[in-house]
N, C-alpha and C. Protein backbone atom coordinates (compact mmCIF):
# COMPACT_ATOMS: atom_id res chain seq x y z
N UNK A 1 -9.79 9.48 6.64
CA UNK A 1 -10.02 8.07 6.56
C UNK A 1 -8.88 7.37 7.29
N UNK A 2 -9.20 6.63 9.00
CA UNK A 2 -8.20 5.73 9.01
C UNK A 2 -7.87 4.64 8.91
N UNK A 3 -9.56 3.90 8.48
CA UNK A 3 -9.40 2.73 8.47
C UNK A 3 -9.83 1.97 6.99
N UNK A 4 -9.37 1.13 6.66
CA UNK A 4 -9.19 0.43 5.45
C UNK A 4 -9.51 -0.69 5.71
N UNK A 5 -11.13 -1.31 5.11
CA UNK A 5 -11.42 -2.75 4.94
C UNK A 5 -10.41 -3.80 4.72
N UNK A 6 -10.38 -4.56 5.30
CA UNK A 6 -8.97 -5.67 4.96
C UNK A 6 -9.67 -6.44 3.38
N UNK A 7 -11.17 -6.58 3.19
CA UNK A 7 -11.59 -7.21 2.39
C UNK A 7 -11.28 -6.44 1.09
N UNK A 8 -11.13 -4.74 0.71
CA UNK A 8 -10.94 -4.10 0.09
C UNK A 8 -9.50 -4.61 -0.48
N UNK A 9 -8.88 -4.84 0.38
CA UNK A 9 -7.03 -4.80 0.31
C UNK A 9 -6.69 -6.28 -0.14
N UNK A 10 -7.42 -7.14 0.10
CA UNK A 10 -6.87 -8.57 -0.04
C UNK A 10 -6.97 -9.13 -1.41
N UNK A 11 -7.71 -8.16 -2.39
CA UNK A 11 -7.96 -8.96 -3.81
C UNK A 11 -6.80 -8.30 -4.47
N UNK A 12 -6.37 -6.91 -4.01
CA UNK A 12 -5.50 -6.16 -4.54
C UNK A 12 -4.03 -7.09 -4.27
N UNK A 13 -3.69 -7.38 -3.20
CA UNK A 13 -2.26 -7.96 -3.32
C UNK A 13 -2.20 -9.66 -3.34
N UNK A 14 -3.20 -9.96 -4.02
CA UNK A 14 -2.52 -11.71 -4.52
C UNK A 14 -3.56 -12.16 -3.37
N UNK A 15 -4.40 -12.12 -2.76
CA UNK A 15 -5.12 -12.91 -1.73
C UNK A 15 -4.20 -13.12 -0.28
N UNK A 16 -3.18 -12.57 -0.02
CA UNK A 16 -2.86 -13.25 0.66
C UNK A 16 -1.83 -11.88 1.45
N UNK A 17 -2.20 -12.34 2.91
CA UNK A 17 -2.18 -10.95 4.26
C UNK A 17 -0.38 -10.93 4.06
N UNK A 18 0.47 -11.58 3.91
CA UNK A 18 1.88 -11.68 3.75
C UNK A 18 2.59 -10.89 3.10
N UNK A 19 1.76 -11.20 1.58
CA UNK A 19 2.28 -9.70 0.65
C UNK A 19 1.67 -8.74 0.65
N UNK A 20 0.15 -8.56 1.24
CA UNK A 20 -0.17 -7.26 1.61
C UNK A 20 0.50 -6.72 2.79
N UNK A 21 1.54 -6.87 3.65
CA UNK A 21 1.49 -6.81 4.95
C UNK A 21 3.41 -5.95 4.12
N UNK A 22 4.09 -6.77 3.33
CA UNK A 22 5.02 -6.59 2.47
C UNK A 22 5.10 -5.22 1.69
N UNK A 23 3.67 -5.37 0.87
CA UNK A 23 3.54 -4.34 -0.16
C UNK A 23 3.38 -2.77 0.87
N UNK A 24 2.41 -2.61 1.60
CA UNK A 24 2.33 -1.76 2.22
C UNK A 24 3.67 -1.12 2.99
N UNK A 25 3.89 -2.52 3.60
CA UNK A 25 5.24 -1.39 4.79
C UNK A 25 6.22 -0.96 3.34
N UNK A 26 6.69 -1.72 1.92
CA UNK A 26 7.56 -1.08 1.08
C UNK A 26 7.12 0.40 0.69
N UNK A 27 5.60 0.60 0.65
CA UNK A 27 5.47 1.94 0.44
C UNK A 27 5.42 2.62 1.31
N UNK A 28 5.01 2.38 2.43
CA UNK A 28 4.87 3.05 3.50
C UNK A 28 6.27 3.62 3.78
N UNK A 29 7.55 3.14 3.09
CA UNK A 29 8.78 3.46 3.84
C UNK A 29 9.31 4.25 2.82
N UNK A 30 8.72 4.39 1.32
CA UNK A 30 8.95 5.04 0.36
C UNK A 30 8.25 6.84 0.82
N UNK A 31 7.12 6.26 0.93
CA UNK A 31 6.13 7.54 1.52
C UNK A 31 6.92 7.93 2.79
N UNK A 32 7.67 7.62 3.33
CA UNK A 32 7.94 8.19 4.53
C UNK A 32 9.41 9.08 4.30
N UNK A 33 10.62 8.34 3.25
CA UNK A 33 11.37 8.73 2.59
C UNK A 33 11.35 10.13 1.58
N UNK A 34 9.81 10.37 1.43
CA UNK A 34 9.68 11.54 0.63
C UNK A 34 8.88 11.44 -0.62
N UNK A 35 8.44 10.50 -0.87
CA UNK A 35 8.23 10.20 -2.15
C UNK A 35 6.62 10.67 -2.14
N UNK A 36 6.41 11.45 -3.29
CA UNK A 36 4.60 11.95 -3.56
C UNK A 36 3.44 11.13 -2.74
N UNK A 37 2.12 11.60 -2.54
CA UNK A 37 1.62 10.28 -1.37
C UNK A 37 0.63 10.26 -3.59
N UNK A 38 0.05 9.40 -3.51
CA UNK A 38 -1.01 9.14 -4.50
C UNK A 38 -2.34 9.46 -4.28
N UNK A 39 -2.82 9.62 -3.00
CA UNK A 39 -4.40 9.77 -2.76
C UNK A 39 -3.98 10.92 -1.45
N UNK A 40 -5.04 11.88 -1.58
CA UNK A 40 -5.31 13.04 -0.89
C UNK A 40 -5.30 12.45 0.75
N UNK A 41 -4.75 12.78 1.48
CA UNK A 41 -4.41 12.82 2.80
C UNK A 41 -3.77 14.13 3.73
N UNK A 42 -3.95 14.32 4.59
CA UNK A 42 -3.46 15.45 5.25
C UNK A 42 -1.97 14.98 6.07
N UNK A 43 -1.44 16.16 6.45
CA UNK A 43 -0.17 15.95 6.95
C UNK A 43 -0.62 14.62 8.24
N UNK A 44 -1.52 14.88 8.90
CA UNK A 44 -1.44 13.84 10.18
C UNK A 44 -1.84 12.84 9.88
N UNK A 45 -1.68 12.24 8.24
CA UNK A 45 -1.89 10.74 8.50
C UNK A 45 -0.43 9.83 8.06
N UNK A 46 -0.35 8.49 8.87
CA UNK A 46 0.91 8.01 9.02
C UNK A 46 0.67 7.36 7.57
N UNK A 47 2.65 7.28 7.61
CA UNK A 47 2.67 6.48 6.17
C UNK A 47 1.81 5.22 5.98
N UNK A 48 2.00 4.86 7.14
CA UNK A 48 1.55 3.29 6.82
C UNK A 48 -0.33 3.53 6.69
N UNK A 49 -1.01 3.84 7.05
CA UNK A 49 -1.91 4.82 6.52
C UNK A 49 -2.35 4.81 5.01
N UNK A 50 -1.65 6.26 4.65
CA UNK A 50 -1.73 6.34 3.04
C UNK A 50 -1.77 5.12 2.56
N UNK A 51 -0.19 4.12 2.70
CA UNK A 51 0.10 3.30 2.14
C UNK A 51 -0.70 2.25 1.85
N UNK A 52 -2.25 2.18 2.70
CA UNK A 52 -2.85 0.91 2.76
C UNK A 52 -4.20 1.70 1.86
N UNK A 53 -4.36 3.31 2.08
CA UNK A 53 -5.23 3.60 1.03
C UNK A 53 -4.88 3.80 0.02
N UNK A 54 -3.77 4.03 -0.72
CA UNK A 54 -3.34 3.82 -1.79
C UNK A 54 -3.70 2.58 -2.44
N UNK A 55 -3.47 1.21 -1.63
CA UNK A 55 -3.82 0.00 -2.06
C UNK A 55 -4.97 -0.10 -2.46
N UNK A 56 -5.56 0.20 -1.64
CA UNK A 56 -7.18 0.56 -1.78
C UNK A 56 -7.65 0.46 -2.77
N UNK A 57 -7.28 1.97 -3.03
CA UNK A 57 -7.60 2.93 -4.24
C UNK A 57 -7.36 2.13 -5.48
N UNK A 58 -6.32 0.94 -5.24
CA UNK A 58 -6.02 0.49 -6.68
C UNK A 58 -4.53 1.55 -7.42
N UNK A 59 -4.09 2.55 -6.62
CA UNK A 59 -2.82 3.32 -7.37
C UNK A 59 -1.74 2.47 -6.97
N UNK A 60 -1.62 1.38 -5.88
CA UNK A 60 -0.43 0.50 -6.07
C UNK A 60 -1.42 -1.22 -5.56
N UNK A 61 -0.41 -1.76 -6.51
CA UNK A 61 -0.63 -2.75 -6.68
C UNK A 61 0.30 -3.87 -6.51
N UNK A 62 0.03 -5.31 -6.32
CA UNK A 62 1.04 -6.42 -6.21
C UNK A 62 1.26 -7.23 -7.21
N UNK A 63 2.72 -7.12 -7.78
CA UNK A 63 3.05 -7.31 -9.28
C UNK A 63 4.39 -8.81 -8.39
N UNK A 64 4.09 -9.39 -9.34
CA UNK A 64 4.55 -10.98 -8.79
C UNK A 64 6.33 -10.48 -9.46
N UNK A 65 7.04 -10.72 -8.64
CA UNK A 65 8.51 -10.54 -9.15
C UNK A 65 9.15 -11.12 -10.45
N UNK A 66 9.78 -11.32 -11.59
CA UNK A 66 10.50 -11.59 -12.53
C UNK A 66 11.45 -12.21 -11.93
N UNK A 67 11.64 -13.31 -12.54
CA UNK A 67 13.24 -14.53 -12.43
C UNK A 67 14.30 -13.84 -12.79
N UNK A 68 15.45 -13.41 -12.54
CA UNK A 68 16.40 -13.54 -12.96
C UNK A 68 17.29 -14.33 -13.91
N UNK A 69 17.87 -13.68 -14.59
CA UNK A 69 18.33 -14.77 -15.85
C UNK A 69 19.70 -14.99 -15.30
């Protein structure tokens, strides 16, 4: 799979292409760092890749940040 509906991806991170564009490259750089992929992929697919079927899939998601006290 290399391609990923944008319509699939856009309800998942807040509506809006900025923090999906955010959320992805953060995993994508995690996934690239080493970290487990979440959804079945073969060695030749790029992080950024996984990272947007993962979104997909619903195994990562866009969680609105906490204030600092």
């Amino acid at each position: 799979m290399g391609y990923v509906p944008l319509e699939k991806l856009l309800d998942r991170s807040g509506e809006s292409i900025y923090k999906l564009v955010v959320l992805a490259s953060r995993r994508a750089l995690e996934i690239a760092e080493g970290q487990p992929k979440l959804v079945e992929a073969n060695a030749t697919v790029k992080p950024s890749t996984v990272a947007l079927m993962e979104i997909a899939s619903g195994k990562v998601k866009y969680q609105k940040a906490k204030p600092e006290k």
